[in-house]
Structure formats: structure tokens, C-alpha cells
C-alpha atoms as a PDB file:
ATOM      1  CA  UNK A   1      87.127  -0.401 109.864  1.00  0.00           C
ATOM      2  CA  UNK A   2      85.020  -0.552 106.600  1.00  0.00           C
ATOM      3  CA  UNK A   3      83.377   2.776 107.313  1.00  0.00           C
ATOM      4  CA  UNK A   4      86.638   4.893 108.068  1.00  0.00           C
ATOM      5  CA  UNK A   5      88.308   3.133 105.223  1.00  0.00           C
ATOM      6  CA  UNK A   6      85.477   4.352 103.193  1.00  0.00           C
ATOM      7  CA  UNK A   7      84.780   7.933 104.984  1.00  0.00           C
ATOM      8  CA  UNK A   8      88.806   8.256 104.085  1.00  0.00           C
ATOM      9  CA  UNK A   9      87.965   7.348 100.248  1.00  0.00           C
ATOM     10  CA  UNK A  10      84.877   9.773 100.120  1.00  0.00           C
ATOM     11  CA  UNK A  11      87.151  12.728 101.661  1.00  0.00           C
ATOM     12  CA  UNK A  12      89.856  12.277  99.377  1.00  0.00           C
ATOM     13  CA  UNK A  13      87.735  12.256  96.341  1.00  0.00           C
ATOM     14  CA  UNK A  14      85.754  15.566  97.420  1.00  0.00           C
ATOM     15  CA  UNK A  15      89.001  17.158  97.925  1.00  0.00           C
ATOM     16  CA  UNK A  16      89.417  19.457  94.457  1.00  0.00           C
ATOM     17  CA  UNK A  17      91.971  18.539  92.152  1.00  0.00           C
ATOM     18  CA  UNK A  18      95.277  20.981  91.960  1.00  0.00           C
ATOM     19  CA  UNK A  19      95.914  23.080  88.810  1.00  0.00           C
ATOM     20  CA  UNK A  20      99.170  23.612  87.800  1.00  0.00           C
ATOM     21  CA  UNK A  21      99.430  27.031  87.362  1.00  0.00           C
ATOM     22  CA  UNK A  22     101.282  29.122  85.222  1.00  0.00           C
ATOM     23  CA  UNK A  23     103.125  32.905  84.643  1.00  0.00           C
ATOM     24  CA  UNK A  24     105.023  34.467  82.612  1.00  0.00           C
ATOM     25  CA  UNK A  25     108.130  36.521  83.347  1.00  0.00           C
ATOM     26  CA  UNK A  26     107.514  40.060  82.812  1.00  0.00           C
ATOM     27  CA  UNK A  27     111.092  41.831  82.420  1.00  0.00           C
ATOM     28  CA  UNK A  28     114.811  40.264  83.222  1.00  0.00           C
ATOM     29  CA  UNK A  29     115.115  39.800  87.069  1.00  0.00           C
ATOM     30  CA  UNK A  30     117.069  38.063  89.372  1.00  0.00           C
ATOM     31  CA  UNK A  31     115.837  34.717  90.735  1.00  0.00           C
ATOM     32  CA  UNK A  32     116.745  34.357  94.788  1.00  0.00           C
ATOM     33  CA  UNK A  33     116.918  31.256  97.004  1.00  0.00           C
ATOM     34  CA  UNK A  34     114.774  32.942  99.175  1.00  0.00           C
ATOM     35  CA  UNK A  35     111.602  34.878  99.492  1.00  0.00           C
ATOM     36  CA  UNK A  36     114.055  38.084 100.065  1.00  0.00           C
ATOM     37  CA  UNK A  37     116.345  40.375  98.129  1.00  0.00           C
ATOM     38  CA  UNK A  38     118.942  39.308 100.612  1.00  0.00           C
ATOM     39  CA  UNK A  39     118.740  36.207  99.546  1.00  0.00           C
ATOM     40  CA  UNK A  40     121.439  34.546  97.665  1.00  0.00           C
ATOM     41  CA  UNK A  41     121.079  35.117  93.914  1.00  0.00           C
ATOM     42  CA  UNK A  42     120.690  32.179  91.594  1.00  0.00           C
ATOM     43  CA  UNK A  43     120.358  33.541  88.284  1.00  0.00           C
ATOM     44  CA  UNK A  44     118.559  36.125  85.879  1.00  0.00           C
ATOM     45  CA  UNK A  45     115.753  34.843  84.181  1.00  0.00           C
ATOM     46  CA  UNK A  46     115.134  36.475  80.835  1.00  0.00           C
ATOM     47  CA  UNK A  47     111.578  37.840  79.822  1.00  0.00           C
ATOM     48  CA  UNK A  48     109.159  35.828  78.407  1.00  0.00           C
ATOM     49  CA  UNK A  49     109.787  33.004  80.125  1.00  0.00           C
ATOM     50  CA  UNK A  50     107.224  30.855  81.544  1.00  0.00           C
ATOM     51  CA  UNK A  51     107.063  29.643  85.257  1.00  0.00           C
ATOM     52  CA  UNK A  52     105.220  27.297  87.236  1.00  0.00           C
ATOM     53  CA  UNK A  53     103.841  28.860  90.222  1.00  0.00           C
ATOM     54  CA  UNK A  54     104.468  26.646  93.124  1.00  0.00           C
ATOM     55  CA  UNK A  55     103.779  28.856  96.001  1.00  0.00           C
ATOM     56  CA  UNK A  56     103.511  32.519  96.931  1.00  0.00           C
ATOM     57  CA  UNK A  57     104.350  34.698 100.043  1.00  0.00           C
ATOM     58  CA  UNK A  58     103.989  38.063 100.676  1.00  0.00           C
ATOM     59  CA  UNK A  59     104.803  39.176  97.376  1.00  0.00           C
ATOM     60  CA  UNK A  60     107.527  36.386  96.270  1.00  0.00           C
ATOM     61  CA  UNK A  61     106.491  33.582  94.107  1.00  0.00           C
ATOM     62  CA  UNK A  62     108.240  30.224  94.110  1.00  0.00           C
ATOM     63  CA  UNK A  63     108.643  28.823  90.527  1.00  0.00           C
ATOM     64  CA  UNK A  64     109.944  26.318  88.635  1.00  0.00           C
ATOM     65  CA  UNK A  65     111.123  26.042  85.266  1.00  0.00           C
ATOM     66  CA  UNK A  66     111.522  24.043  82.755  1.00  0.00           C
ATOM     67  CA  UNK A  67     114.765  21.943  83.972  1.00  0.00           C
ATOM     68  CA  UNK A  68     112.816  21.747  86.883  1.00  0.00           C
ATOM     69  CA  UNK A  69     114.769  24.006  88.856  1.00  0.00           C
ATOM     70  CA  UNK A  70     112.978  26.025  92.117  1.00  0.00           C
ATOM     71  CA  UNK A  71     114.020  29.491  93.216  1.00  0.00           C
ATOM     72  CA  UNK A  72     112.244  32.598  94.408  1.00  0.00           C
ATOM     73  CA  UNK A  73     110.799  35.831  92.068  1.00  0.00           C
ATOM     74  CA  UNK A  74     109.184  39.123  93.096  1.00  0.00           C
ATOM     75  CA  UNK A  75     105.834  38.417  92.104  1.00  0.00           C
ATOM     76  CA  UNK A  76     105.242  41.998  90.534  1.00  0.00           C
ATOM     77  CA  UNK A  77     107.917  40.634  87.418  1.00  0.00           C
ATOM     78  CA  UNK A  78     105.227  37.808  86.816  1.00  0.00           C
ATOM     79  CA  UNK A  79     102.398  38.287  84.734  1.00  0.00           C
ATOM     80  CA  UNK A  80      98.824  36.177  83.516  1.00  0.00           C
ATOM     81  CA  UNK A  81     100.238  35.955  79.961  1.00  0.00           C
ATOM     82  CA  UNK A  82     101.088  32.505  79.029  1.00  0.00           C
ATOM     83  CA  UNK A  83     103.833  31.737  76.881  1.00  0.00           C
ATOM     84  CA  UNK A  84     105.702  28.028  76.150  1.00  0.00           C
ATOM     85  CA  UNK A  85     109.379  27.245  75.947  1.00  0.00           C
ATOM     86  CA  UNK A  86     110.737  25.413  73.197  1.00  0.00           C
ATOM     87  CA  UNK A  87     112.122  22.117  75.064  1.00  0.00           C
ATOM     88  CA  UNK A  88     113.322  19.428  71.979  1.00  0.00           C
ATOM     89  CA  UNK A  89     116.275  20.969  69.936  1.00  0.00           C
ATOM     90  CA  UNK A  90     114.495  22.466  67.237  1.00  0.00           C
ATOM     91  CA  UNK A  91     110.549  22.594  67.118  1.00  0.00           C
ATOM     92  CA  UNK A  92     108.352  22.501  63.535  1.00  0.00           C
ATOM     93  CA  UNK A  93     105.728  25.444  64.134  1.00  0.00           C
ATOM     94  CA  UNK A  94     103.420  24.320  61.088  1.00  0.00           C
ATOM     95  CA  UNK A  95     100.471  26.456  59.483  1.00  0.00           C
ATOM     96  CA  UNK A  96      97.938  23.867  60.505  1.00  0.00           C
ATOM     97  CA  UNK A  97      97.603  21.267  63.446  1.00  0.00           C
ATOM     98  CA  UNK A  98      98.780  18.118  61.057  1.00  0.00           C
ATOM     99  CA  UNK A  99     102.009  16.420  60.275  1.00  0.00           C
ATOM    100  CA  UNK A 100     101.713  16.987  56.443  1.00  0.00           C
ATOM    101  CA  UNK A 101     100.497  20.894  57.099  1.00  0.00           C
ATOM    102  CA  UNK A 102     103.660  23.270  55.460  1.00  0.00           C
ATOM    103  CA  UNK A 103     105.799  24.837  58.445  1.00  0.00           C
ATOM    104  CA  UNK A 104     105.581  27.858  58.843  1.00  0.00           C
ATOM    105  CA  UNK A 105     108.978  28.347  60.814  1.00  0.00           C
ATOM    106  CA  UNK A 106     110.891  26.640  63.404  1.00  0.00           C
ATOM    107  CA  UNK A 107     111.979  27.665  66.465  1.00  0.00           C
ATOM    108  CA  UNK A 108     115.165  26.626  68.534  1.00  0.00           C
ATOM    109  CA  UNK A 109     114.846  25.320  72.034  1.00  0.00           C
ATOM    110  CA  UNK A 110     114.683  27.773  74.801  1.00  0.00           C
ATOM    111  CA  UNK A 111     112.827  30.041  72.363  1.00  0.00           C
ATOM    112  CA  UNK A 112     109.366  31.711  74.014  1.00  0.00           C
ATOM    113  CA  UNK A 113     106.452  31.426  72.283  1.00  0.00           C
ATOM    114  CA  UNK A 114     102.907  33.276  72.849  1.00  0.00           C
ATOM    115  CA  UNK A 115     100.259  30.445  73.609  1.00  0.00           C
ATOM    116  CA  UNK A 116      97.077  31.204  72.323  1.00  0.00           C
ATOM    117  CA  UNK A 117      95.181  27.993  72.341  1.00  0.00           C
ATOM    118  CA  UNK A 118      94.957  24.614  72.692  1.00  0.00           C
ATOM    119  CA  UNK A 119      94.281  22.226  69.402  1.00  0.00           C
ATOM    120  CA  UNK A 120      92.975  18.869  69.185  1.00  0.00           C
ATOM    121  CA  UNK A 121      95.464  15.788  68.007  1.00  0.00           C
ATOM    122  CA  UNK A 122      98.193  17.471  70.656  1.00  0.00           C
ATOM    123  CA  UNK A 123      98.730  20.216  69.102  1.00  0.00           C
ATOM    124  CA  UNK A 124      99.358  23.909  70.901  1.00  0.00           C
ATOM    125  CA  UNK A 125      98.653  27.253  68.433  1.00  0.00           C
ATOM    126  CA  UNK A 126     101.659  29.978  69.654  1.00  0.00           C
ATOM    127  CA  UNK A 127     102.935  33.397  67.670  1.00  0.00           C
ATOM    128  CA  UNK A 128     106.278  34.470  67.818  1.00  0.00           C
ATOM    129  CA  UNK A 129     107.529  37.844  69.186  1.00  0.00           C
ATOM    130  CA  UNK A 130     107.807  38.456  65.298  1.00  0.00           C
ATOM    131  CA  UNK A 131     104.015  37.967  64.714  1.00  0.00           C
ATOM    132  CA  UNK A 132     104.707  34.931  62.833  1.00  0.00           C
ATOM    133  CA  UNK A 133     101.724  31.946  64.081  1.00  0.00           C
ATOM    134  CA  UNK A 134     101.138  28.253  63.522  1.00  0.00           C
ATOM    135  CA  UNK A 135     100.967  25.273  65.713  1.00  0.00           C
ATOM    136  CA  UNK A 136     103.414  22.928  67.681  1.00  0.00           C
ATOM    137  CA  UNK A 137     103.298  19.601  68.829  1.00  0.00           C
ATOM    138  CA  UNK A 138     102.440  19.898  72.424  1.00  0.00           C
ATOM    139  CA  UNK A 139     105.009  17.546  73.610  1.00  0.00           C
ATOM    140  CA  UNK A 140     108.108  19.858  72.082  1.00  0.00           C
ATOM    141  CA  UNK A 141     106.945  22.771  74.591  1.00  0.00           C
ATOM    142  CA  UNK A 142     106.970  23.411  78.467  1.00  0.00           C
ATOM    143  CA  UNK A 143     104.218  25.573  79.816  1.00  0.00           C
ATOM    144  CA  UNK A 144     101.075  24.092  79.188  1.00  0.00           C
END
């Protein structure tokens, strides 16, 4: 018993830790219920909005957002690009990754953001569509 207890352990800490994996949405589509265009249609998804990947299948991707919601996407609308979604009601993007660093705009939830990189202290560096940059507090996005 001690040994297949033990071969059990060994195997499930060799196995490789999951990434979650994320895309971007490339232009306004329709999000299905199914991996087919005869599927029923959920909703339209605007552009620039990030996506978990959960799955994909013959060229349909199953995301999720960020309400947590699942539905199906053409995976040719999804792209590498990683962008964040603004999740609290109104998010401080500041000029440097501190509390007391000047803002350097705000942005109101649902807006998408360009990620460029992770900061220390839990902070996320992002540019808006208007070329303005600065960082967020990580835990005021979804996407990361």
C-alpha cells in the first residue's frame, strides 16, 4: 500500500503544471454554443477583448471571459496579443508602479488595455488604444 500510495504521489508531481492561457479577440464576431456556425448564437464579442483559451477543436476555440462565461469562437478571430479588461468600476493607470506615483489616466471597467509587462509590488504596465501608458494594480484587471 505504501509504495502505490507513493508511486501515485511521484506521478502526480511529474505531471507538468497547466498554464492558463490567453488570446485576444481580433475583430467583432459572434460567440456560438457550439464548435459550429450552426450553432446557437450567444453574443458578439467586441475586439480587443481578452479570452481564456479553454480548449480548441478543429478550428473553434472554447473561451471564457471575464464573468466567467464559456462559449465557442472561430479560432482565426483570436490572436497572441494580450490585452487586460478593466474589472473594478474605475481603474487608476498611474505613471509609475506605486500608490503615491501621479495617474496618468483612468480607465472604466470593461475598457481593453494592451499588456506589456508584468511589474513587481502587483502591478501590470498596459497602453491604451490612445497610446497613453502607465501601470495598474494587477488585481483591477482580468487577463493576466
Amino acid at each position: 500500500m505504501p509504495r502505490l500510495l507513493g508511486a501515485l504521489l511521484a506521478a502526480g508531481l511529474a505531471a507538468p503544471a497547466l498554464a492558463i492561457e490567453y488570446r485576444t479577440v481580433d475583430v467583432p464576431t459572434v460567440l456560438y454554443d457550439a464548435p459550429s456556425q450552426r450553432g446557437g448564437k450567444s453574443f458578439v464579442i467586441r475586439r480587443g477583448t481578452p479570452v481564456e483559451l479553454v480548449v480548441n477543436l478543429e478550428g473553434w476555440s472554447k473561451v471564457r471571459d471575464a464573468d466567467g462565461g464559456l462559449a465557442w469562437i472561430e479560432a482565426k478571430h483570436l490572436v497572441k496579443r494580450r490585452t487586460v479588461i478593466v474589472t473594478t468600476p474605475r481603474a487608476q493607470i498611474r505613471l509609475s508602479p506605486e500608490e503615491s506615483a501621479p495617474i496618468a489616466f483612468e480607465a472604466a471597467r470593461n475598457v481593453s488595455l494592451n499588456f506589456l509587462e508584468t511589474a513587481p509590488g502587483g502591478w501590470v504596465k498596459v497602453r491604451h488604444r490612445d497610446g497613453e501608458t502607465g501601470f495598474v494594480r494587477a488585481n483591477q484587471v482580468w487577463g493576466l
